[in-house]
Protein backbone atom coordinates (compact mmCIF):
# COMPACT_ATOMS: atom_id res chain seq x y z
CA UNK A 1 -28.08 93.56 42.43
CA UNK A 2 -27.24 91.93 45.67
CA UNK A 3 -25.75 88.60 47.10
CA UNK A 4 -26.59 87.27 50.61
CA UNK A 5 -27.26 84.37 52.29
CA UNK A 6 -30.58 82.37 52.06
CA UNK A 7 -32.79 83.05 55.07
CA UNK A 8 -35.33 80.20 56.20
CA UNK A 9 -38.38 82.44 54.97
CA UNK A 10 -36.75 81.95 51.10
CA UNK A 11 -37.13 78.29 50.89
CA UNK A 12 -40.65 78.06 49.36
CA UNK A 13 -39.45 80.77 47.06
CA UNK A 14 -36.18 79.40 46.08
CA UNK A 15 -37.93 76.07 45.36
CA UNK A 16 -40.01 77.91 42.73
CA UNK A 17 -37.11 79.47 40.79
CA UNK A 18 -35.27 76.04 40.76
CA UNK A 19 -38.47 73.94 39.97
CA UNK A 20 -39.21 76.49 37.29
CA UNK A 21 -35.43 76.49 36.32
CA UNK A 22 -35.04 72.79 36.31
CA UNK A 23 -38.25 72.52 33.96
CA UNK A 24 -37.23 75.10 31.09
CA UNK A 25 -33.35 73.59 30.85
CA UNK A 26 -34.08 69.95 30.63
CA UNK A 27 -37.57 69.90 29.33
CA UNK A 28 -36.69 68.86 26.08
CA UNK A 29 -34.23 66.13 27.05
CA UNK A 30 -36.13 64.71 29.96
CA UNK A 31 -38.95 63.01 29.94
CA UNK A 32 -42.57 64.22 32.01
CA UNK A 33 -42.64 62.04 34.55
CA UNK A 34 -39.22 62.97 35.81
CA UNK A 35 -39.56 66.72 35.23
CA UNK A 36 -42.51 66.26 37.92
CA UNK A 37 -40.75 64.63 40.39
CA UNK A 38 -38.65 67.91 40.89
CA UNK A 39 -41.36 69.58 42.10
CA UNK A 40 -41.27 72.93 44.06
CA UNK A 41 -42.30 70.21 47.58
CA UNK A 42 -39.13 68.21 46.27
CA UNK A 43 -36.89 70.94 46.57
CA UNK A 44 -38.90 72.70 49.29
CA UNK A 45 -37.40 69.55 51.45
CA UNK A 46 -34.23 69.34 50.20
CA UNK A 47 -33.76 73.17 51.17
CA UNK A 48 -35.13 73.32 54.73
CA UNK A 49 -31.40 71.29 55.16
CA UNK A 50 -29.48 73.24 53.34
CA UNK A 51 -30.25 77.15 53.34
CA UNK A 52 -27.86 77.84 55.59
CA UNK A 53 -25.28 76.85 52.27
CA UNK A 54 -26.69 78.72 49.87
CA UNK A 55 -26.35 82.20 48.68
CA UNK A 56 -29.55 84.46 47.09
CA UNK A 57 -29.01 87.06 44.32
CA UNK A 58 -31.64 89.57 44.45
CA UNK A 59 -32.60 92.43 42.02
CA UNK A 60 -33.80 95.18 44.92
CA UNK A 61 -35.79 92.32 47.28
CA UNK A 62 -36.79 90.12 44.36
CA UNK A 63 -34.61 86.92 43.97
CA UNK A 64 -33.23 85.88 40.77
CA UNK A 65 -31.47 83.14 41.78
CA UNK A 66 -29.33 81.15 43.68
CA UNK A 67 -26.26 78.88 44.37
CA UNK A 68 -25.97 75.56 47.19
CA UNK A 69 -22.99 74.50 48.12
CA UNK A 70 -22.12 70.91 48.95
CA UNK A 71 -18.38 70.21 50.19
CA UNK A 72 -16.70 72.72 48.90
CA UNK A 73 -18.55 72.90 45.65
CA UNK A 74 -21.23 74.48 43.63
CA UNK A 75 -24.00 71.52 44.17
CA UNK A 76 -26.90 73.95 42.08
CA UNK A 77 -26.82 77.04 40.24
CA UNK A 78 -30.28 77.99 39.80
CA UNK A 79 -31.78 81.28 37.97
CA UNK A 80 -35.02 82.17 37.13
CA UNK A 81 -35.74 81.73 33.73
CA UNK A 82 -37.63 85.02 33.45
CA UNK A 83 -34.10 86.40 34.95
CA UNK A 84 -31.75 85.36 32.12
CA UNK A 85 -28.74 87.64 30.46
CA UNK A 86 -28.97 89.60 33.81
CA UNK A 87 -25.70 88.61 35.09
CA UNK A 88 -27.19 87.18 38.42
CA UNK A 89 -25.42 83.40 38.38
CA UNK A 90 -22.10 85.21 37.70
CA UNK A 91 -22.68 87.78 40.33
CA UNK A 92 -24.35 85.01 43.01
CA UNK A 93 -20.80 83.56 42.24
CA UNK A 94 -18.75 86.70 42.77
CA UNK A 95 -20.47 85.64 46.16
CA UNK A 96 -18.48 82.88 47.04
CA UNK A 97 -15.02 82.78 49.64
CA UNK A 98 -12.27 81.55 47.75
């Protein structure tokens, strides 16, 4: 497993692990209508201005997940659910410059 920065060519790909990520931890707490409106396009846009902050774990050249930073802090922590008890968020945030 690797950490590096997001490139510009991960965003639509990034968007699917946190849409898909999103949907499996708060689908039974939130309701339909605002699962959908964090859509892959919804955080397809948000990420085209903020790749440059975020860092990519990858198992060989497959991502598993990802971290954004916002001011100094962890803004999302996203894994892909298929991805889980891999270690990836804790090694995405080995990543990180203290």
């Amino acid at each position: 497993m690797i950490v590096r920065p997001a490139k510009i060519e991960d965003i639509q790909t990034l968007a699917t692990i946190a849409e898909r990520s999103y949907r499996a931890a708060f689908a039974d707490i939130l309701e339909e209508d605002v699962l959908a409106s964090r859509s892959v396009s919804y955080f397809e846009e948000r990420f085209a201005a903020a790749w440059e902050r975020m860092l990519v774990a990858l198992s060989g050249q497959t991502p598993l997940g990802f971290l954004l930073m916002t001011d100094g802090h962890i803004d999302m922590l996203f894994m892909d659910p298929d991805a889980g008890g891999r270690g990836a968020a804790r090694f995405c945030c080995s990543g990180l410059k203290h």
